[in-house]
Protein backbone atom coordinates (compact mmCIF):
# COMPACT_ATOMS: atom_id res chain seq x y z
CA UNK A 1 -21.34 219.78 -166.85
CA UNK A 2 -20.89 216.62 -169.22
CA UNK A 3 -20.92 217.47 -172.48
CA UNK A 4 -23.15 215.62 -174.98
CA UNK A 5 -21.50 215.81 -177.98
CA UNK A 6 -17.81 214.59 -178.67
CA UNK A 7 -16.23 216.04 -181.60
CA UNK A 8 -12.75 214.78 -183.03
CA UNK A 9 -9.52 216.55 -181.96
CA UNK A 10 -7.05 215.13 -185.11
CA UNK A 11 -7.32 216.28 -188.58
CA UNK A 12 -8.03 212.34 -189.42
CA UNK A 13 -10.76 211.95 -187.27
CA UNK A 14 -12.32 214.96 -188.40
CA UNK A 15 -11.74 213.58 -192.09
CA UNK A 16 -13.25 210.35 -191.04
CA UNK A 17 -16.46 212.28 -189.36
CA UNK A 18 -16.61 214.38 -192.99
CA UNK A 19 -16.70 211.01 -194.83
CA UNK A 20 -19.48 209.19 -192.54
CA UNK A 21 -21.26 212.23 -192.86
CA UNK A 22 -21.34 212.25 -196.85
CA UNK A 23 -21.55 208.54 -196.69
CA UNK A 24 -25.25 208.96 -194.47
CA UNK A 25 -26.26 211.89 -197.00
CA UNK A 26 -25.52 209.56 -200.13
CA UNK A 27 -28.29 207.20 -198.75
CA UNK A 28 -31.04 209.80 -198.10
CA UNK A 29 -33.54 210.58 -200.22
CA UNK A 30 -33.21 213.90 -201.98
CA UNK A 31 -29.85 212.19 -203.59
CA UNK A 32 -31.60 209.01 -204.29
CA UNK A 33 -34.08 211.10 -206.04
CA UNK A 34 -31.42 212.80 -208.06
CA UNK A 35 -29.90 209.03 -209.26
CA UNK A 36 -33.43 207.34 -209.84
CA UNK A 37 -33.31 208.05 -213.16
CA UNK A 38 -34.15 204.97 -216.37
CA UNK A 39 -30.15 205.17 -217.23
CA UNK A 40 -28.35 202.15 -217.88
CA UNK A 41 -24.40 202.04 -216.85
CA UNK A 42 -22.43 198.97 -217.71
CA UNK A 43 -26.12 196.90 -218.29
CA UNK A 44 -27.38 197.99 -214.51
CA UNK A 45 -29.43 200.66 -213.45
CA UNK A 46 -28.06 203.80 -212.34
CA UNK A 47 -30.29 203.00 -208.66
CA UNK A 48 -28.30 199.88 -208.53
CA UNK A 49 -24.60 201.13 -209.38
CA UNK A 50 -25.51 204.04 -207.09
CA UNK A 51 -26.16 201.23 -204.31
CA UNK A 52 -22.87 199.60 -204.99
CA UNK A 53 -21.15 203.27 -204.69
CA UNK A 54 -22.50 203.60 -201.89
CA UNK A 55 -22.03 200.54 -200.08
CA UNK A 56 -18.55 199.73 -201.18
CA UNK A 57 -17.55 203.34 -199.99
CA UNK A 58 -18.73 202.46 -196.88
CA UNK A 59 -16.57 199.60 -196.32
CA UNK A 60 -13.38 201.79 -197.44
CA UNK A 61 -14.25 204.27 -194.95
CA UNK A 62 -14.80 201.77 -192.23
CA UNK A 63 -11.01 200.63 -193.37
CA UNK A 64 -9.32 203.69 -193.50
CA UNK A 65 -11.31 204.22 -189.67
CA UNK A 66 -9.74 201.30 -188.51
CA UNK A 67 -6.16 201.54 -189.72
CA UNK A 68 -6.05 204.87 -188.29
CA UNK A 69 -7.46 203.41 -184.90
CA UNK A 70 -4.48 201.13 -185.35
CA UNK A 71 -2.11 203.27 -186.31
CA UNK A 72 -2.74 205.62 -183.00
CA UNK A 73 -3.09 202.41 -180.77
CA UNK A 74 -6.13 203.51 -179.63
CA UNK A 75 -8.46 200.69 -177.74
């Protein structure tokens, strides 16, 4: 039977499945509702450094995913 789900077998992988995971709950809306608040930091709303936070952590991620793609020599 095939099975549906594949899961990571290395301790990175499952680090990198951990961060995707917090990355996807940092853009839903019960934590957006918990940052959309009238607070300025550095001049910008708290909604909009939130946004940067979130998308800038996604590119690290997506870095640290691919030198440890590269560093198995994985295709």
């Amino acid at each position: 039977m095939r099975r549906l789900l594949v899961l990571p077998t290395t301790r990175a992988g499952w680090g990198l499945l951990i961060a995707f995971v917090a990355l996807i709950v940092m853009g839903t809306w019960p934590v957006i509702g918990w940052v959309n608040r009238a607070t300025l930091v550095l001049g910008l709303p708290l909604m909009v450094v939130w946004s940067y936070l979130v998308i800038f952590a996604c590119v690290a991620v997506m870095v640290v995913g691919n030198h440890i793609v590269e560093r198995d020599n994985h295709e």
